[in-house]
Protein backbone atom coordinates (compact mmCIF):
# COMPACT_ATOMS: atom_id res chain seq x y z
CA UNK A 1 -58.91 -25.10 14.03
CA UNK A 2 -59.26 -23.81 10.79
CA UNK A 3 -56.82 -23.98 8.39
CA UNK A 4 -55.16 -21.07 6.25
CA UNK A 5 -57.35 -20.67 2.66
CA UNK A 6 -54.75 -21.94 -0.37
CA UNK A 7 -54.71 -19.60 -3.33
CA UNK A 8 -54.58 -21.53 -6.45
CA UNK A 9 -51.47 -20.42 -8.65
CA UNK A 10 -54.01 -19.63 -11.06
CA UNK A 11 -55.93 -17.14 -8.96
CA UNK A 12 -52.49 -15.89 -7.51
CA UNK A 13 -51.43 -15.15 -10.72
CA UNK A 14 -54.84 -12.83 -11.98
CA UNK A 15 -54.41 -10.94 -8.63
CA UNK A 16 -51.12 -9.44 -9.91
CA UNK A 17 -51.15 -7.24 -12.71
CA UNK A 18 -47.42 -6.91 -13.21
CA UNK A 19 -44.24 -9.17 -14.18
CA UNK A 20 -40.43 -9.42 -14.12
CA UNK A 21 -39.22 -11.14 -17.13
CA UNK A 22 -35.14 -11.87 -17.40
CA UNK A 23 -32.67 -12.91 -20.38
CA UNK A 24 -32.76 -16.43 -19.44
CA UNK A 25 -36.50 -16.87 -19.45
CA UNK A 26 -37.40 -16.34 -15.34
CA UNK A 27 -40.63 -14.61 -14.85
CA UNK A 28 -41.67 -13.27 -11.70
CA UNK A 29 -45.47 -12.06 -11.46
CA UNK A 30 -46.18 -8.86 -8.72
CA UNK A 31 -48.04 -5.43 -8.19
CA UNK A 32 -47.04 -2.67 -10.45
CA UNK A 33 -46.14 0.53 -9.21
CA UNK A 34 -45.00 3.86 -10.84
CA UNK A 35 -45.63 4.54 -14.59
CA UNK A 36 -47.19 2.59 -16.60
CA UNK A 37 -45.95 1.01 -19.79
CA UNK A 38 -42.67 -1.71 -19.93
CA UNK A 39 -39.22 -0.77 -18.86
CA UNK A 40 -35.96 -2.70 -20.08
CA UNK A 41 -32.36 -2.61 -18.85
CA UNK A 42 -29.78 -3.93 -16.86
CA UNK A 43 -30.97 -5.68 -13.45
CA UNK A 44 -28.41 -4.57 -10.78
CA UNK A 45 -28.92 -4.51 -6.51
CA UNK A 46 -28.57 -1.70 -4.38
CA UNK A 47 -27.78 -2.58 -0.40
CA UNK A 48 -28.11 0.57 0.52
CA UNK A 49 -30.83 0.81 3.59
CA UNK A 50 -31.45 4.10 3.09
CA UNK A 51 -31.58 6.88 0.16
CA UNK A 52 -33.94 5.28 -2.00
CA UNK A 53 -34.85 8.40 -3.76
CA UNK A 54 -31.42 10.16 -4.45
CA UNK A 55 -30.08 6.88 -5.59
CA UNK A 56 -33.15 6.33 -8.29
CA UNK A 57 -32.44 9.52 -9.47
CA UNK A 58 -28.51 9.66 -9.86
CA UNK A 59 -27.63 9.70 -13.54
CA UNK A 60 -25.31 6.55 -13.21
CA UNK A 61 -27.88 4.40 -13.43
CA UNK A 62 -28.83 5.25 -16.76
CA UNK A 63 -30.34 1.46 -18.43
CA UNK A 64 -30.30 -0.39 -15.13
CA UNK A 65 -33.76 -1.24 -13.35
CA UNK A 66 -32.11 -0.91 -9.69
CA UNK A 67 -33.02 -3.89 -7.19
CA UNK A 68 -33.56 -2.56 -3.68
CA UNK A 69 -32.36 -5.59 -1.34
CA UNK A 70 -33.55 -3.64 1.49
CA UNK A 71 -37.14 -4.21 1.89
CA UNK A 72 -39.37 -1.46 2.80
CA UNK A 73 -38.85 1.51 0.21
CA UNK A 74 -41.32 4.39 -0.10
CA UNK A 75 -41.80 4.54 3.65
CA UNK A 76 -40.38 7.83 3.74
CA UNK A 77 -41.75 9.59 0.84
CA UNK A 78 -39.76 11.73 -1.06
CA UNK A 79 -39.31 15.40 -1.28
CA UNK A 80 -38.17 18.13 -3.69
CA UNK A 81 -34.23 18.23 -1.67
CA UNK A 82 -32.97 14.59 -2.26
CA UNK A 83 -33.06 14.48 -5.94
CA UNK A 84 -29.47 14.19 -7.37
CA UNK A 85 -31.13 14.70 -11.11
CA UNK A 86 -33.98 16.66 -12.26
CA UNK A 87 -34.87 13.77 -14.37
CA UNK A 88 -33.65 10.77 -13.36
CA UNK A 89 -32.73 7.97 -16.00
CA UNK A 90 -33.18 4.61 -13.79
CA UNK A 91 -34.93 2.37 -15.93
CA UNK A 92 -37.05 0.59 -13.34
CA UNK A 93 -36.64 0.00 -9.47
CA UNK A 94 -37.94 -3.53 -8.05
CA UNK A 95 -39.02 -3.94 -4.45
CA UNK A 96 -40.05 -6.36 -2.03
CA UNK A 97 -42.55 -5.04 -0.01
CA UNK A 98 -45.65 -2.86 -1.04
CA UNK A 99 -45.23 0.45 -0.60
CA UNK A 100 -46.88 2.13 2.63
CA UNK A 101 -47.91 5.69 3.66
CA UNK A 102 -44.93 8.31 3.77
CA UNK A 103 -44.08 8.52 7.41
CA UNK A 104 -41.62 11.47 7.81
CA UNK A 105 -42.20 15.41 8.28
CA UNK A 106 -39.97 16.32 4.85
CA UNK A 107 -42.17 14.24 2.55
CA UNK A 108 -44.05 16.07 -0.11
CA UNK A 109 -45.32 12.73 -2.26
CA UNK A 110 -45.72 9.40 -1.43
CA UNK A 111 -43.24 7.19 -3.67
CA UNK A 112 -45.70 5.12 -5.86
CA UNK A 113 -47.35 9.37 -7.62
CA UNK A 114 -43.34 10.38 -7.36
CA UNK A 115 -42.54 7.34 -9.29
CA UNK A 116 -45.45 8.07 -11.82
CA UNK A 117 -44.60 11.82 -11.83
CA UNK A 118 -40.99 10.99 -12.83
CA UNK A 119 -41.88 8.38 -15.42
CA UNK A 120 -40.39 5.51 -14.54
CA UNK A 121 -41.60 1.98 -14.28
CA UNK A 122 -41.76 -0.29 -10.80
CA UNK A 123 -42.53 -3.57 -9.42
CA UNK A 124 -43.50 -4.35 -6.11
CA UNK A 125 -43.91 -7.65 -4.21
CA UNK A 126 -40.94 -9.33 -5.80
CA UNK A 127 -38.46 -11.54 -3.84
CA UNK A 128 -35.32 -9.47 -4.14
CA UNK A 129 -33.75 -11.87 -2.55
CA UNK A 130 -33.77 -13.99 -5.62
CA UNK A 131 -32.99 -12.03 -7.28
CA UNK A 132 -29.81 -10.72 -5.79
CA UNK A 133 -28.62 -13.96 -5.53
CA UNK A 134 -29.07 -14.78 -9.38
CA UNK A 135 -27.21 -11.27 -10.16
CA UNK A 136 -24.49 -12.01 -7.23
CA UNK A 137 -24.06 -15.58 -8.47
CA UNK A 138 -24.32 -15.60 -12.14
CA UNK A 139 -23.19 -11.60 -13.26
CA UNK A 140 -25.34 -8.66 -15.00
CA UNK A 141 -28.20 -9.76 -16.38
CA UNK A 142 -31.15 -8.01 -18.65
CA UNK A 143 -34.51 -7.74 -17.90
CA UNK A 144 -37.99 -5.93 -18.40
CA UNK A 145 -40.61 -4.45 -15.96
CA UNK A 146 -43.72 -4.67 -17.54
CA UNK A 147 -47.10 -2.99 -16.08
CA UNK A 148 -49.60 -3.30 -18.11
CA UNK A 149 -51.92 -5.68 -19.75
CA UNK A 150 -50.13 -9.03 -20.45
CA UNK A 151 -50.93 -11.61 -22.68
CA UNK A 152 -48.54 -15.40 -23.02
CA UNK A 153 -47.59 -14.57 -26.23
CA UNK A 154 -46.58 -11.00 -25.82
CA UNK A 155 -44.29 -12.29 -22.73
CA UNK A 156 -41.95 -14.77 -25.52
CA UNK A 157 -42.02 -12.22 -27.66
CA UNK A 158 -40.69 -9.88 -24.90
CA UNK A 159 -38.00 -12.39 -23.63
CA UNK A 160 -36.70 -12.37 -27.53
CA UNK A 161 -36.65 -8.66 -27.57
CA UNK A 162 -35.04 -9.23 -23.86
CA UNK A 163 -31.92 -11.45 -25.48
CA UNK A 164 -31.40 -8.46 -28.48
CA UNK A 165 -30.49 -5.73 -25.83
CA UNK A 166 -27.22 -5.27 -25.60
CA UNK A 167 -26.53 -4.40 -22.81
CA UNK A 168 -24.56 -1.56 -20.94
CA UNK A 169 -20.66 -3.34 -21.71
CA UNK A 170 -19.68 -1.20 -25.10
CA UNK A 171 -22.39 1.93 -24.29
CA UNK A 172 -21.07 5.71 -24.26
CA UNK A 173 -24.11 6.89 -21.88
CA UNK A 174 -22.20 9.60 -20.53
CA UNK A 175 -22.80 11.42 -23.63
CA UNK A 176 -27.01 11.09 -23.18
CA UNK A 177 -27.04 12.49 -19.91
CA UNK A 178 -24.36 15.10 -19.69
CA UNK A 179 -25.78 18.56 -20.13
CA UNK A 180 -26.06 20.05 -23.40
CA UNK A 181 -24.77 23.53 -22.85
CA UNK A 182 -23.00 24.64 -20.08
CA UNK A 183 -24.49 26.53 -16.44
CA UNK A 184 -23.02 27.99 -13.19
CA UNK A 185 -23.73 26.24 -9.76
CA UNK A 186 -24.05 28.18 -6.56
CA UNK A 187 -26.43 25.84 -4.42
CA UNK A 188 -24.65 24.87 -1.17
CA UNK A 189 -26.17 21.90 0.72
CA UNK A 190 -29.12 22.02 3.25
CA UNK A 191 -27.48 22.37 6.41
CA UNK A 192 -29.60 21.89 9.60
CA UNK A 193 -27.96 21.51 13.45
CA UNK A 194 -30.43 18.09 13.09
CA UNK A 195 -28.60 16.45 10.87
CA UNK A 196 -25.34 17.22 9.95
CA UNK A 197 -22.76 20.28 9.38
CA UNK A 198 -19.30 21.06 7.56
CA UNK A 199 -17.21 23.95 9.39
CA UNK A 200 -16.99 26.42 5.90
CA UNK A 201 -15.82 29.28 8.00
CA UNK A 202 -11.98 27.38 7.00
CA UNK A 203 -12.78 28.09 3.55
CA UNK A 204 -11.88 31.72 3.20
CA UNK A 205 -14.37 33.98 0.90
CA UNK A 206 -11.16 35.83 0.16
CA UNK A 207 -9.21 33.08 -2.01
CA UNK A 208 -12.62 31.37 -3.77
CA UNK A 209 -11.77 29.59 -6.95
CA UNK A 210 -12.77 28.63 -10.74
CA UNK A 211 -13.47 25.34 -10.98
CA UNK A 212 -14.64 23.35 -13.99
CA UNK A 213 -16.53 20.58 -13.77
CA UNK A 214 -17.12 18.30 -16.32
CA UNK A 215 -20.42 16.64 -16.48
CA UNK A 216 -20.86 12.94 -17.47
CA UNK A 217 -24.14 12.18 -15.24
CA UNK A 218 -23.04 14.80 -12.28
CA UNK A 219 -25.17 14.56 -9.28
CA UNK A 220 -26.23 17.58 -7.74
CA UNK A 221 -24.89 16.35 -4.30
CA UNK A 222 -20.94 16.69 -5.48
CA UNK A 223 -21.81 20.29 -6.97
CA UNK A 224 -22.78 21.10 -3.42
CA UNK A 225 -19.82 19.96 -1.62
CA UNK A 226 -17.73 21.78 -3.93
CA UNK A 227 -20.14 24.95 -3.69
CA UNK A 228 -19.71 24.31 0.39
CA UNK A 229 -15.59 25.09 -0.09
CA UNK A 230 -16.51 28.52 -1.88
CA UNK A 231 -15.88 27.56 -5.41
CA UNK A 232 -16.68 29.14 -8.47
CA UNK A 233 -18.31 26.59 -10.21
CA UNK A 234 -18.90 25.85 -14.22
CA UNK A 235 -20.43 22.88 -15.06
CA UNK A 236 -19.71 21.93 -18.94
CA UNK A 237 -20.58 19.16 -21.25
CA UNK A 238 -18.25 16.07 -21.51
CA UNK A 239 -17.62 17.26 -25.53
CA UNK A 240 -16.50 21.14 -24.39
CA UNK A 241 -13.40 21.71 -26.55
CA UNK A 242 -9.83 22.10 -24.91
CA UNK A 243 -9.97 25.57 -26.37
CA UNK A 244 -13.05 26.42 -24.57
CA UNK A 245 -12.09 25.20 -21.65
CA UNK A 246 -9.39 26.94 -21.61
CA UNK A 247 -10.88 30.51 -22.26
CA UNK A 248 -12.48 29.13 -19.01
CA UNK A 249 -9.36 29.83 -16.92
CA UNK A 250 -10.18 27.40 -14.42
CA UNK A 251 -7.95 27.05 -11.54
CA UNK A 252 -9.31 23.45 -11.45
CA UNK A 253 -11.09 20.20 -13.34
CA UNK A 254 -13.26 17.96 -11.80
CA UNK A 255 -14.30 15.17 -13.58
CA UNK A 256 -18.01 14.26 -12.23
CA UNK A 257 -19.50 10.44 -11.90
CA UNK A 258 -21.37 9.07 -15.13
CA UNK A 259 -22.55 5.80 -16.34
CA UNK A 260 -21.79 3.24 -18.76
CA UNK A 261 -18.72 1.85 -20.27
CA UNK A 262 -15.71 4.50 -19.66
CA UNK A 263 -14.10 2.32 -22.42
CA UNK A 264 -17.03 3.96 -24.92
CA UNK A 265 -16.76 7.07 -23.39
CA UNK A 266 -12.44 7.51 -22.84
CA UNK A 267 -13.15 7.30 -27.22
CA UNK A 268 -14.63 11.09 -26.80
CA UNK A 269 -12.29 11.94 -23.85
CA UNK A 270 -8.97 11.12 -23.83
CA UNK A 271 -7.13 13.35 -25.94
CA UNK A 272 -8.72 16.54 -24.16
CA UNK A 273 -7.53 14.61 -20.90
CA UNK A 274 -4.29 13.88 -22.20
CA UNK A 275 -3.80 18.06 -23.13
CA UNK A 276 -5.56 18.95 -20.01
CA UNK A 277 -2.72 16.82 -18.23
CA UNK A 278 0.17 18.79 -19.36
CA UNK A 279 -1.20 21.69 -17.69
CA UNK A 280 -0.34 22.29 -13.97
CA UNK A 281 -3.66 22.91 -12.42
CA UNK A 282 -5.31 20.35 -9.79
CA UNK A 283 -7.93 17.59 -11.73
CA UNK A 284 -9.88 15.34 -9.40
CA UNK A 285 -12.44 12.40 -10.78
CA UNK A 286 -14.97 10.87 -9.08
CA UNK A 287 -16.26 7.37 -10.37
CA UNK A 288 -16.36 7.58 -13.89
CA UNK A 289 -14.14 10.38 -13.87
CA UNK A 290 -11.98 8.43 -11.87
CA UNK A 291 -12.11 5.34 -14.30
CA UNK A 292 -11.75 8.26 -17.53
CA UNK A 293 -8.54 9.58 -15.79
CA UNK A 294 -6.68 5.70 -16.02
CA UNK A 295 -8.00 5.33 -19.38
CA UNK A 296 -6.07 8.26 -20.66
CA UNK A 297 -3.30 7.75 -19.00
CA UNK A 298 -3.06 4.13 -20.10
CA UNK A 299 -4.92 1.87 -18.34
CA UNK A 300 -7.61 -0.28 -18.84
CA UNK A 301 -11.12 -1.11 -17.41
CA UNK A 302 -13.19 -4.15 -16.89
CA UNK A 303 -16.87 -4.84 -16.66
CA UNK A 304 -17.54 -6.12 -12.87
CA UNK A 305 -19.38 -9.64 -12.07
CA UNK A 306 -22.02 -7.78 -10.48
CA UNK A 307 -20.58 -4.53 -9.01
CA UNK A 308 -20.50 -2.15 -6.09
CA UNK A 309 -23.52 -0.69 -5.42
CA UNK A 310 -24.52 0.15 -1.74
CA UNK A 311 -23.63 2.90 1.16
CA UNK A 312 -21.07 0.52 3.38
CA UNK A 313 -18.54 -0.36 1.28
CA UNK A 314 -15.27 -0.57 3.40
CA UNK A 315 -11.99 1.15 1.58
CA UNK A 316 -8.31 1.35 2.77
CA UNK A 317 -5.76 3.95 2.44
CA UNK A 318 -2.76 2.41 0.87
CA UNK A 319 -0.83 4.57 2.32
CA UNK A 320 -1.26 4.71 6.43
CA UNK A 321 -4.01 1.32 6.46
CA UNK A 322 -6.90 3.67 7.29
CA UNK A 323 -10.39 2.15 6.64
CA UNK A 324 -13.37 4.22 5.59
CA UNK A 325 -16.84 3.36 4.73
CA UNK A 326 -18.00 4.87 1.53
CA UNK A 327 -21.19 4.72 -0.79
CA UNK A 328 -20.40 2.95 -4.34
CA UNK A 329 -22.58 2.80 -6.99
CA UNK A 330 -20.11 0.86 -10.69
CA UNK A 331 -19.95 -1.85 -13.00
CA UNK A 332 -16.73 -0.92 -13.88
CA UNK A 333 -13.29 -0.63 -12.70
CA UNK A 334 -9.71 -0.08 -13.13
CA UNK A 335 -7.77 -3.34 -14.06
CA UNK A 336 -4.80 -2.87 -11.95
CA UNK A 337 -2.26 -5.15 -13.65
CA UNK A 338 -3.05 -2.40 -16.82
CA UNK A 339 -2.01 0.88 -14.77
CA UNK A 340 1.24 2.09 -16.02
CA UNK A 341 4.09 2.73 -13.36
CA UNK A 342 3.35 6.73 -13.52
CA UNK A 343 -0.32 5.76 -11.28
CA UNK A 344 0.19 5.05 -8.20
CA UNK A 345 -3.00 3.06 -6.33
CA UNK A 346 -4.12 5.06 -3.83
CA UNK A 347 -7.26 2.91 -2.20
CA UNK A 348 -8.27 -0.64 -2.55
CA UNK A 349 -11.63 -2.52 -1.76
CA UNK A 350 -11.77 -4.55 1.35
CA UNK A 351 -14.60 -6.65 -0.12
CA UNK A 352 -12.74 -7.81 -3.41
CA UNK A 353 -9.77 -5.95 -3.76
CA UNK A 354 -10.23 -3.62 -6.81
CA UNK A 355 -8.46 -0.23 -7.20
CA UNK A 356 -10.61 2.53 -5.29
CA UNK A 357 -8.20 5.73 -5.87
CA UNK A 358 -5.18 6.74 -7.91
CA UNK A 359 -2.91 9.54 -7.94
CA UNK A 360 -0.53 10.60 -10.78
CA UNK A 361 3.14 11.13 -9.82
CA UNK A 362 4.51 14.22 -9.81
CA UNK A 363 0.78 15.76 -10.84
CA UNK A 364 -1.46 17.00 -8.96
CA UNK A 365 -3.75 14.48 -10.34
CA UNK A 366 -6.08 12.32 -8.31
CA UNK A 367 -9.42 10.64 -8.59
CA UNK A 368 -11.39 7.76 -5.98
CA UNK A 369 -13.67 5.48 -7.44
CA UNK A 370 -16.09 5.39 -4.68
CA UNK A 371 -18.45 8.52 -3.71
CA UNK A 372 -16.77 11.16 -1.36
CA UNK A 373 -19.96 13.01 -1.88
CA UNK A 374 -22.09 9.97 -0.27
CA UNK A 375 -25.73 10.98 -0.91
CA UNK A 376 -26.73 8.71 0.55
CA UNK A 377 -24.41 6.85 2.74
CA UNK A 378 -21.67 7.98 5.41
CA UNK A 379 -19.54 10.92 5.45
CA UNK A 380 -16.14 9.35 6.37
CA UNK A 381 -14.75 10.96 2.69
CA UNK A 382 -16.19 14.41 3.06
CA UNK A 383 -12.25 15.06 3.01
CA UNK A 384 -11.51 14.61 -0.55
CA UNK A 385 -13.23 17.80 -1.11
CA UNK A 386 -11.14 19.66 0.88
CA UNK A 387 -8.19 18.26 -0.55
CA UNK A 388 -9.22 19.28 -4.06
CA UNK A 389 -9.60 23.05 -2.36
CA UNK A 390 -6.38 23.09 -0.39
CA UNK A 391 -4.31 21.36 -3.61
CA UNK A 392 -6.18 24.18 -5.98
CA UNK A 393 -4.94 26.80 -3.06
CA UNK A 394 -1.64 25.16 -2.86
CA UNK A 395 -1.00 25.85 -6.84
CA UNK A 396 -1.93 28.91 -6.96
CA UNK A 397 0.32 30.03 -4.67
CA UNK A 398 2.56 28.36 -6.35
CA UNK A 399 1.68 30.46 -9.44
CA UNK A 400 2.32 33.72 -7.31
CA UNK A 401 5.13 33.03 -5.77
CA UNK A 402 6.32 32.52 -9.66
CA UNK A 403 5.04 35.82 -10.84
CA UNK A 404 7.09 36.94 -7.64
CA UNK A 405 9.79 35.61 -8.72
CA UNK A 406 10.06 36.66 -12.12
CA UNK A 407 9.30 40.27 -11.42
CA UNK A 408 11.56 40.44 -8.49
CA UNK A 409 14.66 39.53 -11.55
């Protein structure tokens, strides 16, 4: 019997045109994919097993090259629905196995031209699995994509330029991809009896809301869900004044997801939070709007070991012991021996414990720092939606009941 033909490392090596290089010197040789060019950021790992394309383009991963531990990506195309960004701001994705024809009936481009058409950089035929393990084990660390021509001493040069970067602890990057002027929403989500459907006939036309939302890296999937419970909804950027928001007359703030360090971006934020506070209308944060909130009220936040990122990550109410499965996607979170005794912890992890919602006393103030929006992942938090519509409801009945009042004396 004939035995299998040995490439020589050598060989292996000219067959791939494309390389991994890390901080700490690890190169890892594969197939590029996407745009050309070189790509540098923050490696992180994604376990999600599905979503590929609406998590590449949310606007939290702004300076991360995302790690798909999952290992066929691309299989499914992608289509012009499941973007959560119009341009996304992923450094780089890294996958395991080579990218096949789309097979699904909503695909309108195969990954690899999407990839190109969106600029971004990829790597194919890398063991993720190694790479996961280095992140899991060791903490964040940098790295560049590069796909194009290679020589040795253009790769020492690039792990010197690799060890400069600093990084995403100490980064306001809310502030590069929030919007730069502000714009109305009305899309609702794509409902179809095939997949899935939210009863909106309970949110009555009749009593529809203003809602501002405040955009540090919003994706498109939250402005849905709020557009689903009949909201009037004005997106603004994360520097709007407290005047102007104001003039607004919003019955409601939402503070959207966002990425980098909310310690960098609370600097910008937290005396319009701290104003916005001492009014009595409903705000609700998601992520790092949920981090933003603590920060302003006191608290501080930490840069994680490695992060939740994936779409079943198990969280429990701490107030009846209810588990939920939710999609994550942060470096960052709350340090809970930081939150002063006005917070009360709402949600903690079941994989490590961190603080996954708050609420302020006596305010009706609360934010999660998973995503209730879960695009992708499962819809078990749909619900904090429609609390943020029936506690917007519930105050401004408040506020008629008062006008009531005063007129009846």
């Amino acid at each position: 019997m004939k035995s299998a033909r040995t490439i020589p490392l050598k060989e292996f090596i000219i067959k791939k045109n494309a390389l991994l290089i890390l901080e700490n010197g690890n190169i890892y040789w594969g197939h590029g994919i996407g745009a050309k060019g070189r790509a540098i950021g923050e490696v992180c790992f994604n376990t999600a097993m599905t979503g590929y394309q609406e998590i590449i383009t949310d606007p939290s991963y702004a300076d991360q090259i995302i790690t798909f531990t999952f290992p066929h990506i691309g299989n499914t195309g992608t289509n012009i629905i499941d973007n959560e960004s119009d341009m996304p701001v992923a450094k780089g994705v890294i996958i395991k196995a080579n990218i096949t024809s789309p097979s699904n009936f909503r695909s309108d481009l195969d990954l690899n031209n999407w990839l190109i058409k969106k600029n971004i950089v990829g790597i194919q035929g890398i063991d993720t699995r190694t790479i996961t393990s280095l992140v899991r084990n060791k903490g964040s660390i940098n790295g560049i994509i590069v796909n194009e021509k290679i020589t040795d001493k253009k790769i020492i040069e690039l792990i010197s330029i690799i060890k400069r970067w600093p990084g995403l602890k100490g980064a306001d990057l809310a502030s590069k991809v929030s919007c730069k002027k502000s714009y109305k929403w009305k899309e609702k989500s794509y409902y179809n009896k095939n997949y899935f459907h939210i009863n909106t006939n309970k949110f009555k036309k009749s009593s529809k809301k203003h809602i501002v939302v405040i955009d540090f890296g919003v994706k498109q999937n939250i402005l849905r869900m709020l557009a689903d419970r009949n909201f009037k909804i004005t997106v603004i950027p994360l520097n709007t004044s407290y005047e102007d928001i104001v003039k607004l007359k919003p019955d409601g703030v939402f503070l959207s997801n966002g990425p980098g360090d909310p310690m960098a971006t609370s600097k910008i934020t937290n005396n319009l939070l701290n104003k916005l506070f001492k009014v009595n209308i409903p705000i609700y944060g998601i992520c790092l709007g949920h981090q933003l909130i603590a920060l302003a009220l006191g608290a501080k936040t930490e840069k994680m070991q490695t992060g939740h990122r994936g779409a079943n990550q198990p969280v429990q109410s701490n107030k009846n012991k209810k588990v939920e499965i939710t999609s994550q996607n942060h470096g960052f979170v709350v340090k809970r021996s930081s939150m002063p005794k006005n917070i009360v912890e709402t949600y903690s992890s079941l994989f490590d414990g961190v603080v996954e919602g708050l609420k302020v006393k006596n305010k009706p103030i609360y934010s999660v720092q998973y995503h209730p929006e879960a695009s992708p992942g499962p819809h078990d938090t749909y619900s904090f939606f429609d609390k943020f519509y029936h506690e917007i409801n519930k105050v401004c009945l408040l506020y008629t009941s008062d006008a009531a009042d005063e007129e009846d004396s």
